[in-house]
Every structure is written in C-alpha cells, then in structure tokens.
PDB file of N, CA and C in Angstrom:
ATOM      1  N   UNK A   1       0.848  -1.163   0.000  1.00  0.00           N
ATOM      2  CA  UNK A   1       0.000   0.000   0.000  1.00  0.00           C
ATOM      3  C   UNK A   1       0.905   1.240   0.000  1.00  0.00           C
ATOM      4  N   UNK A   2       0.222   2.111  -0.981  1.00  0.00           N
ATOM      5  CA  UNK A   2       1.550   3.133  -1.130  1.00  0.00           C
ATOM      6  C   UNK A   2       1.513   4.016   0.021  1.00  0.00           C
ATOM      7  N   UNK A   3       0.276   4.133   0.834  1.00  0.00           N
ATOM      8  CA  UNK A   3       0.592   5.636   2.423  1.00  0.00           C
ATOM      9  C   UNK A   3       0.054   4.295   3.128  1.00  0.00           C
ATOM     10  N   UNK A   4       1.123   4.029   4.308  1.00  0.00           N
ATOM     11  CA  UNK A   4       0.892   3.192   5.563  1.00  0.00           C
ATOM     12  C   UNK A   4       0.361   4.738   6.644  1.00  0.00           C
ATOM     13  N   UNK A   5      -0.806   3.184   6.790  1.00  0.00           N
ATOM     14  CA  UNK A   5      -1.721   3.962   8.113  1.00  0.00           C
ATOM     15  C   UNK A   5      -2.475   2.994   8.674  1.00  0.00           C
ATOM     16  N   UNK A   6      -2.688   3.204   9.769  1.00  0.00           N
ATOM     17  CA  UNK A   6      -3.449   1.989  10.703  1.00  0.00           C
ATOM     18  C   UNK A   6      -5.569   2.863  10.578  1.00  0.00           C
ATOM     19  N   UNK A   7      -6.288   1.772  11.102  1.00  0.00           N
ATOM     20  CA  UNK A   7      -7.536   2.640  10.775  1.00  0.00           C
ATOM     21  C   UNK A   7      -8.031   2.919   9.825  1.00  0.00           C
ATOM     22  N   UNK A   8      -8.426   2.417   8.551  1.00  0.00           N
ATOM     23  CA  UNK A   8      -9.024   2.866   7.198  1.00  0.00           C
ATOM     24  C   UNK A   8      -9.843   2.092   7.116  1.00  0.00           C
ATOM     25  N   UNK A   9     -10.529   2.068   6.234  1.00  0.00           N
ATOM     26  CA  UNK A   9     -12.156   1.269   6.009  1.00  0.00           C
ATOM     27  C   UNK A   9     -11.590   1.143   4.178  1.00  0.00           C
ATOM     28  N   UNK A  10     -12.063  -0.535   4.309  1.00  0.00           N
ATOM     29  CA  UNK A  10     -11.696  -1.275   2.762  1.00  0.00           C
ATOM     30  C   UNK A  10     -13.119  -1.611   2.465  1.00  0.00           C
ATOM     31  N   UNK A  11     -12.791  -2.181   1.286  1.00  0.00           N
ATOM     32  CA  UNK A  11     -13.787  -2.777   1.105  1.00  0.00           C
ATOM     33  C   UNK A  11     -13.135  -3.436  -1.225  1.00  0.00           C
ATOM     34  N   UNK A  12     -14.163  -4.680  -1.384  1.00  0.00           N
ATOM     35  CA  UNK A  12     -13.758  -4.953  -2.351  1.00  0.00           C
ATOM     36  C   UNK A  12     -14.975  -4.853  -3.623  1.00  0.00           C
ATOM     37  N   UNK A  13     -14.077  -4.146  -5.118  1.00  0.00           N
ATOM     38  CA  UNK A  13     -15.084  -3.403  -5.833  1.00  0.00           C
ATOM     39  C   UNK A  13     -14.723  -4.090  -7.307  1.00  0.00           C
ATOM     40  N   UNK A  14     -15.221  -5.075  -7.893  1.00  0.00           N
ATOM     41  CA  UNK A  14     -14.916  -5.438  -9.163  1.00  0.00           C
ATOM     42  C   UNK A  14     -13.252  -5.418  -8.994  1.00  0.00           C
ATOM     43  N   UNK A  15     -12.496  -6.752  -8.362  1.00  0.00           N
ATOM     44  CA  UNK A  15     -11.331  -7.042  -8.583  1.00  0.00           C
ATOM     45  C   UNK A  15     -10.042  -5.753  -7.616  1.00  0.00           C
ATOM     46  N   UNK A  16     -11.184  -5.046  -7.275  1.00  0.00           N
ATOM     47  CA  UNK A  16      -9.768  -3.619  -6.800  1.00  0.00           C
ATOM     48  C   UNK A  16     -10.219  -3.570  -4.935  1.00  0.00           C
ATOM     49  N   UNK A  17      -9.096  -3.565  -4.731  1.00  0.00           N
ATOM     50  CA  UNK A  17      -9.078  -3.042  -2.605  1.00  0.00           C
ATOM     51  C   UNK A  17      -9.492  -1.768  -2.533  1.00  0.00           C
ATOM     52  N   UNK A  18     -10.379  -1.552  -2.165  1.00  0.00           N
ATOM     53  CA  UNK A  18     -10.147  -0.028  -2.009  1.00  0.00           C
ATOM     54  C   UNK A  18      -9.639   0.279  -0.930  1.00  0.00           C
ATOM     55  N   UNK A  19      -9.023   1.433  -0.133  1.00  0.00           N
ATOM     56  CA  UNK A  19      -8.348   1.487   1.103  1.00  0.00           C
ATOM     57  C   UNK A  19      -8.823   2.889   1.313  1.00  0.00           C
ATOM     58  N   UNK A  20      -9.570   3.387   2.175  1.00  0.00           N
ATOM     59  CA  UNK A  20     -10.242   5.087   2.743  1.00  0.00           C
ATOM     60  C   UNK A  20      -9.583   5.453   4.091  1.00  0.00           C
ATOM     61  N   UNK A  21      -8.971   6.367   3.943  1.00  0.00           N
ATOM     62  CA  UNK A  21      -8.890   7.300   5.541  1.00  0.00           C
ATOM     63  C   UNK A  21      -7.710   6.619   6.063  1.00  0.00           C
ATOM     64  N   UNK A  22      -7.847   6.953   7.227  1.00  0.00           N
ATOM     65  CA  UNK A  22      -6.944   6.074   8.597  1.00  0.00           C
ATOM     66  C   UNK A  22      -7.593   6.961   9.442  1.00  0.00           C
ATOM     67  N   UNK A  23      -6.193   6.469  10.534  1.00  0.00           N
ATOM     68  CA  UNK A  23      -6.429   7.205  11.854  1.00  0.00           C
ATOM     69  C   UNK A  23      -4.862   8.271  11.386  1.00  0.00           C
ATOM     70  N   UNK A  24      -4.617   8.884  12.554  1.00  0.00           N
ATOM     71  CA  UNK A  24      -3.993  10.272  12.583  1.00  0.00           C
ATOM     72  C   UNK A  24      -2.821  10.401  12.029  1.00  0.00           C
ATOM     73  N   UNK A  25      -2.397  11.424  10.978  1.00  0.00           N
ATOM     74  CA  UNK A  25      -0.993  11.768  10.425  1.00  0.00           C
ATOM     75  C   UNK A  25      -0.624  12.794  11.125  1.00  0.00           C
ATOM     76  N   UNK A  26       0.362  13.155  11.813  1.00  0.00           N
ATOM     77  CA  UNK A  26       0.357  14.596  12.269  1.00  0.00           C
ATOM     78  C   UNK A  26      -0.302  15.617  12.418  1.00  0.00           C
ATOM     79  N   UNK A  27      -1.565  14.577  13.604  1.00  0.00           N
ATOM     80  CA  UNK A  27      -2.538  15.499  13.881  1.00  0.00           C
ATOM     81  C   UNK A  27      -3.814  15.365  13.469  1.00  0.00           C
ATOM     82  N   UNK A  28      -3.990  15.033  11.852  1.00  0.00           N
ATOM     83  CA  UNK A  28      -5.111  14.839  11.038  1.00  0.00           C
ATOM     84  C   UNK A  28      -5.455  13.641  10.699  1.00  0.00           C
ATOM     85  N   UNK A  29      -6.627  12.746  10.412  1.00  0.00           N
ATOM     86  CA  UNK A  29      -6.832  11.922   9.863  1.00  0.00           C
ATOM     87  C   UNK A  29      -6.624  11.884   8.068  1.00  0.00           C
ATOM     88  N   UNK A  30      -6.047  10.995   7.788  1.00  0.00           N
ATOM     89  CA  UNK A  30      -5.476  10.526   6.654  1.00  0.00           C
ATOM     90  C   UNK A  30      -6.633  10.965   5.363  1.00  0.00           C
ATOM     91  N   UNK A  31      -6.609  11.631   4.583  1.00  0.00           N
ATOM     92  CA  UNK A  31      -7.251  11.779   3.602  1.00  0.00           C
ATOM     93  C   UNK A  31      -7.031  10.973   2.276  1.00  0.00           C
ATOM     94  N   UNK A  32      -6.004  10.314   2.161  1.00  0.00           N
ATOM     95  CA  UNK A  32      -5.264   9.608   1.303  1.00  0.00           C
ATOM     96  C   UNK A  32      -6.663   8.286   0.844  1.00  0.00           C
ATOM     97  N   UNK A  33      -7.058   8.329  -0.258  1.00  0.00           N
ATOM     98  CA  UNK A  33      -7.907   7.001  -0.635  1.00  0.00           C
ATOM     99  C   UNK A  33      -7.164   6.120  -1.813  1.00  0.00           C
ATOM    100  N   UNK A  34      -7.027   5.084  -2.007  1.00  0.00           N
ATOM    101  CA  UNK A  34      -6.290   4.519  -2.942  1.00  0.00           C
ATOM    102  C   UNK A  34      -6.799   2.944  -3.204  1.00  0.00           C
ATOM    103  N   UNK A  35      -7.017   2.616  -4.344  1.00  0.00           N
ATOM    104  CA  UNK A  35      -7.160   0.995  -5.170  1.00  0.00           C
ATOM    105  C   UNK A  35      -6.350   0.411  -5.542  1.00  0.00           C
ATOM    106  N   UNK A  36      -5.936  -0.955  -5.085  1.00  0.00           N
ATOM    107  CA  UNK A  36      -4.981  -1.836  -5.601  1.00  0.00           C
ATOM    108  C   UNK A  36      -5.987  -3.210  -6.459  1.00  0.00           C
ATOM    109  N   UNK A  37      -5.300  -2.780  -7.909  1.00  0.00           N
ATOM    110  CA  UNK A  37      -5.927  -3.417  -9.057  1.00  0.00           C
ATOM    111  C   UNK A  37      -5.707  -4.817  -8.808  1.00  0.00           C
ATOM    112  N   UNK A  38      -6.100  -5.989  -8.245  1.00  0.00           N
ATOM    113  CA  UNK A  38      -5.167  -7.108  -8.162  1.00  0.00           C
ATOM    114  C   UNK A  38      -5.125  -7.703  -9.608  1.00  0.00           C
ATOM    115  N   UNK A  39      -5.892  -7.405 -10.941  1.00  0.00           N
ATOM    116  CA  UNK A  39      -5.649  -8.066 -12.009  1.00  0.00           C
ATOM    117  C   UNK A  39      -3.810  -7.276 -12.647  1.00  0.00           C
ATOM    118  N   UNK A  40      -3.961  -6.231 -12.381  1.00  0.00           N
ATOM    119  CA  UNK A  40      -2.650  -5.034 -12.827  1.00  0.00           C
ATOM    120  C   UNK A  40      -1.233  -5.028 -11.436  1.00  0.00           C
ATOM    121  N   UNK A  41      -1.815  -5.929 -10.589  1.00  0.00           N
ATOM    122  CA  UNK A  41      -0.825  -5.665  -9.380  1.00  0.00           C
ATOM    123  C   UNK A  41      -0.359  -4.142  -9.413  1.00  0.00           C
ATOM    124  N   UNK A  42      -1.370  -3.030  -9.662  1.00  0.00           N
ATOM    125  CA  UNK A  42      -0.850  -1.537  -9.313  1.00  0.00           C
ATOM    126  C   UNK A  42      -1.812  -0.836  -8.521  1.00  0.00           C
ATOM    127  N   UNK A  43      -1.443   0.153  -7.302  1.00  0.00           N
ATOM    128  CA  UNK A  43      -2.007   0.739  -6.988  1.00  0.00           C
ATOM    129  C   UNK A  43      -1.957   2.164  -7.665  1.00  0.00           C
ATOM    130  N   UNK A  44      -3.494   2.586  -6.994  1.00  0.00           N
ATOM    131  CA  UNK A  44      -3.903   3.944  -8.120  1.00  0.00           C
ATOM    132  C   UNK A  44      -4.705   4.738  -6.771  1.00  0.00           C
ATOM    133  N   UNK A  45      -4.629   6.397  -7.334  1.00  0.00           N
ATOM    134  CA  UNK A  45      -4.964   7.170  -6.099  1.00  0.00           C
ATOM    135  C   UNK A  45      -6.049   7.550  -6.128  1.00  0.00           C
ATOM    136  N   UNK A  46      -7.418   7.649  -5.328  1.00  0.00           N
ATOM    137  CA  UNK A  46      -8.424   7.575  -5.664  1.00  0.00           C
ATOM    138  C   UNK A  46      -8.800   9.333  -5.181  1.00  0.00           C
ATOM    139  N   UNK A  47      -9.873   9.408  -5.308  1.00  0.00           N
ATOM    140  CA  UNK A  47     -10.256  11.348  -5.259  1.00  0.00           C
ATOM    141  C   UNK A  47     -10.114  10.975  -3.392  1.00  0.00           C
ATOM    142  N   UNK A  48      -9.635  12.365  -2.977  1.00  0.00           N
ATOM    143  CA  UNK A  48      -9.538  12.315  -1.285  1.00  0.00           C
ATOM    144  C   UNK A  48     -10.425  13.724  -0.780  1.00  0.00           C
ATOM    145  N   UNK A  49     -12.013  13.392  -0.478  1.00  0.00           N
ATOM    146  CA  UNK A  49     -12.596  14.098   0.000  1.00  0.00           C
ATOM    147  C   UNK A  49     -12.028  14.128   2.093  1.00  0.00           C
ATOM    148  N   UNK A  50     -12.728  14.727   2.637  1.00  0.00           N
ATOM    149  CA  UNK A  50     -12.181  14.961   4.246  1.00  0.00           C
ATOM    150  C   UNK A  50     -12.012  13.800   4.392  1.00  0.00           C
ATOM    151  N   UNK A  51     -10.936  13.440   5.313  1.00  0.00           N
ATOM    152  CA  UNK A  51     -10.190  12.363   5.943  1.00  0.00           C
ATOM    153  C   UNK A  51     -11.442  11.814   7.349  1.00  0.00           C
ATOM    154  N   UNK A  52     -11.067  10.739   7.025  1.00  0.00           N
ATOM    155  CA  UNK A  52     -11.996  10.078   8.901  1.00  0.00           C
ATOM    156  C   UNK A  52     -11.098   8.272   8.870  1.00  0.00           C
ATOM    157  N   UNK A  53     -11.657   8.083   9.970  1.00  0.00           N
ATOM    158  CA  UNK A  53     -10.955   6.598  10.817  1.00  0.00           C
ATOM    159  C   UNK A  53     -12.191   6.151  11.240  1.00  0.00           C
ATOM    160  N   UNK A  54     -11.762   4.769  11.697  1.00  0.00           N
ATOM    161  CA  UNK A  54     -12.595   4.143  12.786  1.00  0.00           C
ATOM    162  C   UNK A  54     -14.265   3.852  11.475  1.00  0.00           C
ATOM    163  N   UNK A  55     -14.104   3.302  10.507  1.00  0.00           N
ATOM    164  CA  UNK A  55     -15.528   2.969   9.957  1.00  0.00           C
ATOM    165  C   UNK A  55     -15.300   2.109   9.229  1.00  0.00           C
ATOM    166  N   UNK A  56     -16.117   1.086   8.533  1.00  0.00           N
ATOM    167  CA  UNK A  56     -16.390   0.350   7.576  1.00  0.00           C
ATOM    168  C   UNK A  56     -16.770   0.607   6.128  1.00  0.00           C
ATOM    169  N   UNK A  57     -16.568  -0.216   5.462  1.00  0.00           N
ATOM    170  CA  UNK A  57     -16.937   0.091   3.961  1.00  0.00           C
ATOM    171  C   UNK A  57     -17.813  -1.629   3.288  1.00  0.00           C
ATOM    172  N   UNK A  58     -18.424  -1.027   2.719  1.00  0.00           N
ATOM    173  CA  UNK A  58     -19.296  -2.091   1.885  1.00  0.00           C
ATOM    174  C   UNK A  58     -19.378  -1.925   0.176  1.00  0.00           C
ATOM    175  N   UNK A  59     -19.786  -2.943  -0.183  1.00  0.00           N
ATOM    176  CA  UNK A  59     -19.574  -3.155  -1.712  1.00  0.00           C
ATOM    177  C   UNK A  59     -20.951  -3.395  -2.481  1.00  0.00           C
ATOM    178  N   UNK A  60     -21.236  -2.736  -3.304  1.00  0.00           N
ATOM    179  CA  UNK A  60     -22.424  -3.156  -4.281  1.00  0.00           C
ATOM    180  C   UNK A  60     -22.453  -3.036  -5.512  1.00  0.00           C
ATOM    181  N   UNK A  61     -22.739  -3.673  -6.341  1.00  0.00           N
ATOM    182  CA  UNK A  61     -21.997  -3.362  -8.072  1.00  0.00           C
ATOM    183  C   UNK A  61     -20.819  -3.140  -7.894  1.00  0.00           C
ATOM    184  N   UNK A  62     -20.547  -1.584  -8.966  1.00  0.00           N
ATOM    185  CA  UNK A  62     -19.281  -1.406  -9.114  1.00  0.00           C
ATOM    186  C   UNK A  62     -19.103   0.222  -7.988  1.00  0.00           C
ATOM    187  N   UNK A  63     -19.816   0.007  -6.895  1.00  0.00           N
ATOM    188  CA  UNK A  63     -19.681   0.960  -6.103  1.00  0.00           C
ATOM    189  C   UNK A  63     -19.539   0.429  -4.453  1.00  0.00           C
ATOM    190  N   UNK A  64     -18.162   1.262  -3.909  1.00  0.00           N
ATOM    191  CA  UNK A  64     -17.922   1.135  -2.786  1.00  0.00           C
ATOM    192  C   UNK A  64     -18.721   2.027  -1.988  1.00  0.00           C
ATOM    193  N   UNK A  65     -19.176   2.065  -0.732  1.00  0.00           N
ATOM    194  CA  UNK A  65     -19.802   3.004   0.554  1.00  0.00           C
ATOM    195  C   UNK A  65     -19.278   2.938   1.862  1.00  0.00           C
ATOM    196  N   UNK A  66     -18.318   3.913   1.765  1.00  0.00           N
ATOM    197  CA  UNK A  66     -18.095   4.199   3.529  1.00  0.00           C
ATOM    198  C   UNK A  66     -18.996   4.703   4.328  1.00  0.00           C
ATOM    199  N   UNK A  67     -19.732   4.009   5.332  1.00  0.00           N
ATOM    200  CA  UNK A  67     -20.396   4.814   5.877  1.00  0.00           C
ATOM    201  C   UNK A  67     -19.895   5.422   7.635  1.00  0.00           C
ATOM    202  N   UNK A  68     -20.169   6.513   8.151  1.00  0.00           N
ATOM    203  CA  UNK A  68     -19.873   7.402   9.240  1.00  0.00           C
ATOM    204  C   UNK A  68     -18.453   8.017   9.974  1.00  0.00           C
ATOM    205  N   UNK A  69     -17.824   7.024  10.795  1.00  0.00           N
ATOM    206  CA  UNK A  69     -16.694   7.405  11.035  1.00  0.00           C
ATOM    207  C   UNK A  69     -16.238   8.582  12.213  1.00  0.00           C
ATOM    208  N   UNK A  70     -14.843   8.843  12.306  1.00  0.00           N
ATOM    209  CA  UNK A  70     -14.525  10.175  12.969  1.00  0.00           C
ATOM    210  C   UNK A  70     -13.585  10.837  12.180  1.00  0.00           C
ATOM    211  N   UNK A  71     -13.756  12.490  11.884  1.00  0.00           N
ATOM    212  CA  UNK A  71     -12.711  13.402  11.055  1.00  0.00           C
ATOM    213  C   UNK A  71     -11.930  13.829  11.871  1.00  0.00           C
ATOM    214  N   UNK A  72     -12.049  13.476  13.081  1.00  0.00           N
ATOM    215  CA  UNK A  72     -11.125  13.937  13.939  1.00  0.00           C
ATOM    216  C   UNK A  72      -9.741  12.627  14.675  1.00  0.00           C
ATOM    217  N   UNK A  73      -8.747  13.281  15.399  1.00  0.00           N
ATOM    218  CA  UNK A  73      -7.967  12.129  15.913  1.00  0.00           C
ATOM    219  C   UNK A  73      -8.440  11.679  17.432  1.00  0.00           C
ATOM    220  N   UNK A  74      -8.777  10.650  17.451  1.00  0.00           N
ATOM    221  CA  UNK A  74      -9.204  10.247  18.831  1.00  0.00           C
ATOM    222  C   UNK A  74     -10.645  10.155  18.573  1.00  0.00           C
ATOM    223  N   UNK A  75     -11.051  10.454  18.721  1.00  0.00           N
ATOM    224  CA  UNK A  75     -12.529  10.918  18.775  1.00  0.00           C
ATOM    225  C   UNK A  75     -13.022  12.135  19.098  1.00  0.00           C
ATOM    226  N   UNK A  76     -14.634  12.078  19.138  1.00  0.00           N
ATOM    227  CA  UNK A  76     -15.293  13.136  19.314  1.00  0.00           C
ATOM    228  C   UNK A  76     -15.484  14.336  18.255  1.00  0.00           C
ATOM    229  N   UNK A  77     -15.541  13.697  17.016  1.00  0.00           N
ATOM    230  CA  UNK A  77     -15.866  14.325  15.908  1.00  0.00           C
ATOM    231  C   UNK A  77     -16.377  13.420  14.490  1.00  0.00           C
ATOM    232  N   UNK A  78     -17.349  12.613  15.469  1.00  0.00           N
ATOM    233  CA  UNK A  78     -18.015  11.423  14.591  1.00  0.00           C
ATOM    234  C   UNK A  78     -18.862  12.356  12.999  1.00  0.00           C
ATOM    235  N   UNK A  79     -18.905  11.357  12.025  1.00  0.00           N
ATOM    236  CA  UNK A  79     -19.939  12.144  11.182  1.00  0.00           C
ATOM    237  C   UNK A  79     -20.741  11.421  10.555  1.00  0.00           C
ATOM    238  N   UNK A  80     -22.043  11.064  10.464  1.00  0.00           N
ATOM    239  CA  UNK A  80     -23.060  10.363   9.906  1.00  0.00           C
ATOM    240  C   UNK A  80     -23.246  10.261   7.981  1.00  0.00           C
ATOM    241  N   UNK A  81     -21.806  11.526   7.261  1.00  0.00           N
ATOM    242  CA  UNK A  81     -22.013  11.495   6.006  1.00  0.00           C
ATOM    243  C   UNK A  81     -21.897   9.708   5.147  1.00  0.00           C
ATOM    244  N   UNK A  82     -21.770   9.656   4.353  1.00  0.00           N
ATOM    245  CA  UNK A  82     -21.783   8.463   3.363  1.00  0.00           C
ATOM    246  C   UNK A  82     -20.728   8.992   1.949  1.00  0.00           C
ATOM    247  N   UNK A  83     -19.772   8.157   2.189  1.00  0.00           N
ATOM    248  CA  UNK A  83     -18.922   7.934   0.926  1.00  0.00           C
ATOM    249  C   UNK A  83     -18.990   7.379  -0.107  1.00  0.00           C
ATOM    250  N   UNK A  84     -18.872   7.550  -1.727  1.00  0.00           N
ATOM    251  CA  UNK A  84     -19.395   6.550  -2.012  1.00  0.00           C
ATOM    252  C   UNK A  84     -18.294   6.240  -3.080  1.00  0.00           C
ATOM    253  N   UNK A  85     -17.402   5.570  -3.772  1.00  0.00           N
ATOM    254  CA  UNK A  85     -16.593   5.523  -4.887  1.00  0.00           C
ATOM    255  C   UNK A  85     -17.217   4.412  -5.464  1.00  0.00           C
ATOM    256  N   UNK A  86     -17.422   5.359  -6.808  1.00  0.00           N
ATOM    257  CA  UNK A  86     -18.032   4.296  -8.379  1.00  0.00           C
ATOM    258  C   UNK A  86     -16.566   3.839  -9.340  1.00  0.00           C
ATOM    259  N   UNK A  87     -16.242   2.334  -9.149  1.00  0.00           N
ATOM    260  CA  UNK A  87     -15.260   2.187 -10.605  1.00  0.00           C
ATOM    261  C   UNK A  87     -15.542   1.386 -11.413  1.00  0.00           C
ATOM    262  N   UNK A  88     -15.217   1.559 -12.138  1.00  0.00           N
ATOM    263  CA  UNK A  88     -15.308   0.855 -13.828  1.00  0.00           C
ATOM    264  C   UNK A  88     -14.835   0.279 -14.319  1.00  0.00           C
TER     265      UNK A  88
END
C-alpha cells in the first residue's frame, strides 16, 4: 500500500481493494484514498474528499460506501455522512 496507516475502512469493488482514511498523520486523519488493481498488481490514487478513521466500507456493483466514522484524531468528531466511490 503506497501511504501506511493503521484505521481505514476497505472494502472490495470489481477485482480492486479499495483502502479510505486512517487514523492520525500529524494530527489529522489521513485523507489519502487509494485501489490496488489485483488483475494489474498496481495501486492507483483515488479522489480524497475529508479524511476520517474508525468505519467500515461495503460493496455493491461497481460501487464502494463508507459509511460514518470520525474526522477527527481520537474521537469526538463522529460524522453520519456516506462515501461513495463508483469504478469501472
């Protein structure tokens, strides 16, 4: 994985890992999102809306969904939004 971080929410989307968030980089939660193609053995950088930790991700078609999480480090800055990455 090209940015090591502990805390991200995966999930698997037509053949690719997806990997969202972590927990804290100097301070901030990891905004970094990225897919590892396993047919291409390459990883690729995916769009990085606000960073969060601590959530899950699920798979349907060709679309991943993170749902809730924290944008903050530690806690106490949970957020109820929904992520969603479409690939092709």
């Amino acid at each position: 994985m090209p940015t090591a971080r502990s805390a991200p929410g995966a999930a698997l989307v037509n053949d690719q890992i997806l990997v969202v968030g972590g927990e804290c980089d100097n301070g901030r939660t990891f905004n970094q999102n990225e897919a590892y193609d396993t047919k291409t053995d390459r990883w690729v950088a995916l769009a990085s809306p606000v960073g969060r930790h601590g959530f899950g991700g699920a798979s349907l078609g060709d679309g991943a969904y993170f749902a809730g999480g924290n944008k903050g480090c530690g806690g106490g800055d949970m957020t109820d939004e929904l992520l969603l990455f479409r690939l092709r």
